[in-house]
C-alpha atoms as a PDB file:
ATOM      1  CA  UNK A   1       0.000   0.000   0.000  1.00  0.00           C
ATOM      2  CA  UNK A   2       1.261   3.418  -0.896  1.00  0.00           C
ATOM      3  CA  UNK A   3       1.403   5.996   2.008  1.00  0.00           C
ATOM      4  CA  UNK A   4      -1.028   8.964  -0.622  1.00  0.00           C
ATOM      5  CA  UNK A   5      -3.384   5.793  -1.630  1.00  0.00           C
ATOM      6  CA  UNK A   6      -7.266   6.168  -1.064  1.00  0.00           C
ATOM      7  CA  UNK A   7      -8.655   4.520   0.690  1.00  0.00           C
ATOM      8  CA  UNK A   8     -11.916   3.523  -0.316  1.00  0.00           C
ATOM      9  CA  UNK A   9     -15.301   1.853   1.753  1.00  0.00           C
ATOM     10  CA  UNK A  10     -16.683  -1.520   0.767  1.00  0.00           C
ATOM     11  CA  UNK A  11     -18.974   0.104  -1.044  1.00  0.00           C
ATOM     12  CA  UNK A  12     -16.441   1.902  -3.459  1.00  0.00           C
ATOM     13  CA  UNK A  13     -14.472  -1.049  -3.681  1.00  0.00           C
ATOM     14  CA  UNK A  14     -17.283  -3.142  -4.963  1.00  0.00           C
ATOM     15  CA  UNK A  15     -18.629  -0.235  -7.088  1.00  0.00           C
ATOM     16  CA  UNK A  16     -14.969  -0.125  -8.965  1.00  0.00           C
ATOM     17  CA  UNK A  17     -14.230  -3.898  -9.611  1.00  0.00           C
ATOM     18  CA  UNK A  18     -18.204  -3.860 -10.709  1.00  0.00           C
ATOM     19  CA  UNK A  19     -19.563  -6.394  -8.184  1.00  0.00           C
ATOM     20  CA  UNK A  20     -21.601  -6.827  -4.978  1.00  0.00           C
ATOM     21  CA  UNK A  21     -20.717  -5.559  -1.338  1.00  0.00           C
ATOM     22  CA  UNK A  22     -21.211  -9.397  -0.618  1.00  0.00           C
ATOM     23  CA  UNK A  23     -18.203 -10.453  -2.353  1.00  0.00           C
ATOM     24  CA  UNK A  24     -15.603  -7.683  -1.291  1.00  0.00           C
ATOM     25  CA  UNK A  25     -17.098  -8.306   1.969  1.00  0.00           C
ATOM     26  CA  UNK A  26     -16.097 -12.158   1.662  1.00  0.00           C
ATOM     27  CA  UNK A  27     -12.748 -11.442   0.088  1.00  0.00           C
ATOM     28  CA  UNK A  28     -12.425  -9.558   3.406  1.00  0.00           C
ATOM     29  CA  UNK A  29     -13.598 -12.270   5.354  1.00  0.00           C
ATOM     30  CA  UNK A  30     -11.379 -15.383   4.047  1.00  0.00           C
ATOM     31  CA  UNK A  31      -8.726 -12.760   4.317  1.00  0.00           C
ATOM     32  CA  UNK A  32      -8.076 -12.995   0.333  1.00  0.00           C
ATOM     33  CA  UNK A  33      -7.212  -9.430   0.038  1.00  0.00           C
ATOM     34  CA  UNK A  34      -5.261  -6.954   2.094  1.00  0.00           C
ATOM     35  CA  UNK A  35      -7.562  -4.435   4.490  1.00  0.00           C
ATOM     36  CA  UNK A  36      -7.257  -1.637   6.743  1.00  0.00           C
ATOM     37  CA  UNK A  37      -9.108  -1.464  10.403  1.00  0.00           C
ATOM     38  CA  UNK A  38     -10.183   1.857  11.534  1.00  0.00           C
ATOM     39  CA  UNK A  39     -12.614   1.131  14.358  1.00  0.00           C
ATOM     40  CA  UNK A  40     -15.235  -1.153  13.134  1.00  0.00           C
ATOM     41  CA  UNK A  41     -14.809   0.435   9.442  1.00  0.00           C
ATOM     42  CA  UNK A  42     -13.021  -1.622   7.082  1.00  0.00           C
ATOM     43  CA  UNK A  43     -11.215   0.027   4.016  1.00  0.00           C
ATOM     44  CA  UNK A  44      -9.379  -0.907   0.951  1.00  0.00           C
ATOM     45  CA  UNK A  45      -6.294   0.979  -0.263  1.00  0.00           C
ATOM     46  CA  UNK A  46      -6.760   1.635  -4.221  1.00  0.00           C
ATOM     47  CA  UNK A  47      -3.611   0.135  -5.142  1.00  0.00           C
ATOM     48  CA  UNK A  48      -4.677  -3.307  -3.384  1.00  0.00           C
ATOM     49  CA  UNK A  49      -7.563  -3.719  -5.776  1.00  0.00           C
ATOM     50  CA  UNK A  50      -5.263  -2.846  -8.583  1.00  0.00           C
ATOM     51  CA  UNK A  51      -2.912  -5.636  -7.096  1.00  0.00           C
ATOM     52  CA  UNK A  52      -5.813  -7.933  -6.753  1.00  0.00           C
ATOM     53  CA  UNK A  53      -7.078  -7.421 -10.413  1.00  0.00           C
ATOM     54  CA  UNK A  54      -3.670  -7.552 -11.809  1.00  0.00           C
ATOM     55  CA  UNK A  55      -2.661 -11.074  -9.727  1.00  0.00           C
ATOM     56  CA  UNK A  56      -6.233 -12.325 -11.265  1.00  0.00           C
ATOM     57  CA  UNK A  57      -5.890 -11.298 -14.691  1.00  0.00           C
ATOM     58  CA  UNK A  58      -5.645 -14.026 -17.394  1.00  0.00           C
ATOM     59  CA  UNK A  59      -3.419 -13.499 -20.852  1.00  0.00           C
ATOM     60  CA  UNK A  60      -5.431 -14.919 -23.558  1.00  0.00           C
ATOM     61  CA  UNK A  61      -3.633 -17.606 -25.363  1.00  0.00           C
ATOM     62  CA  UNK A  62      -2.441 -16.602 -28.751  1.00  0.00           C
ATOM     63  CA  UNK A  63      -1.782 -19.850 -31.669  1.00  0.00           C
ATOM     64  CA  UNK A  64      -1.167 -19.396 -34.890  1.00  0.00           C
ATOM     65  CA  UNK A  65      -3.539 -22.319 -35.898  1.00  0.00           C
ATOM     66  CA  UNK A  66      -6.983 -21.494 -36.150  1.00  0.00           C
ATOM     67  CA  UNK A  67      -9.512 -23.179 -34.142  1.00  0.00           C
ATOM     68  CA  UNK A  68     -12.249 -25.234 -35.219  1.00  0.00           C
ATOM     69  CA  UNK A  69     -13.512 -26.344 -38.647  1.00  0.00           C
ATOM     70  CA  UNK A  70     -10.943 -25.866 -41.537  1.00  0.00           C
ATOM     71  CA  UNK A  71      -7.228 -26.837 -39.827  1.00  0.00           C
ATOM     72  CA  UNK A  72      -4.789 -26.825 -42.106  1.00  0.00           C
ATOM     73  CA  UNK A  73      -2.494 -29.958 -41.625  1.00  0.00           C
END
């Protein structure tokens, strides 16, 4: 986490990876991503769900065959 990051409420954090509260609030639960305590609020520095979506992130797999009907031997 980088000391200017935002941090950002459940609520944000869900809003920006474009799902529920439910599953940022599991993620914080099975401890799957890092978190900060302030009281009882829980935030999420910016940079950790760039880390998170980066980690996750699949590179499509590029072949110089094409793929179904016609193959050329």
């Amino acid at each position: 986490m980088k000391t200017n990051d935002r941090l950002l409420t459940v609520e944000e954090a869900a809003e920006r990876l474009g799902t529920g509260v439910r599953f940022i609030r599991r993620l914080i639960t099975e401890r799957r991503i890092r978190y900060v305590k302030l009281g009882k609020h829980v935030r999420i520095a910016d940079s950790v769900l760039t880390a998170y979506v980066e980690e996750r992130t699949v590179e499509p797999v590029r072949s110089n065959r094409r793929t179904g009907f016609g193959l050329v031997a």
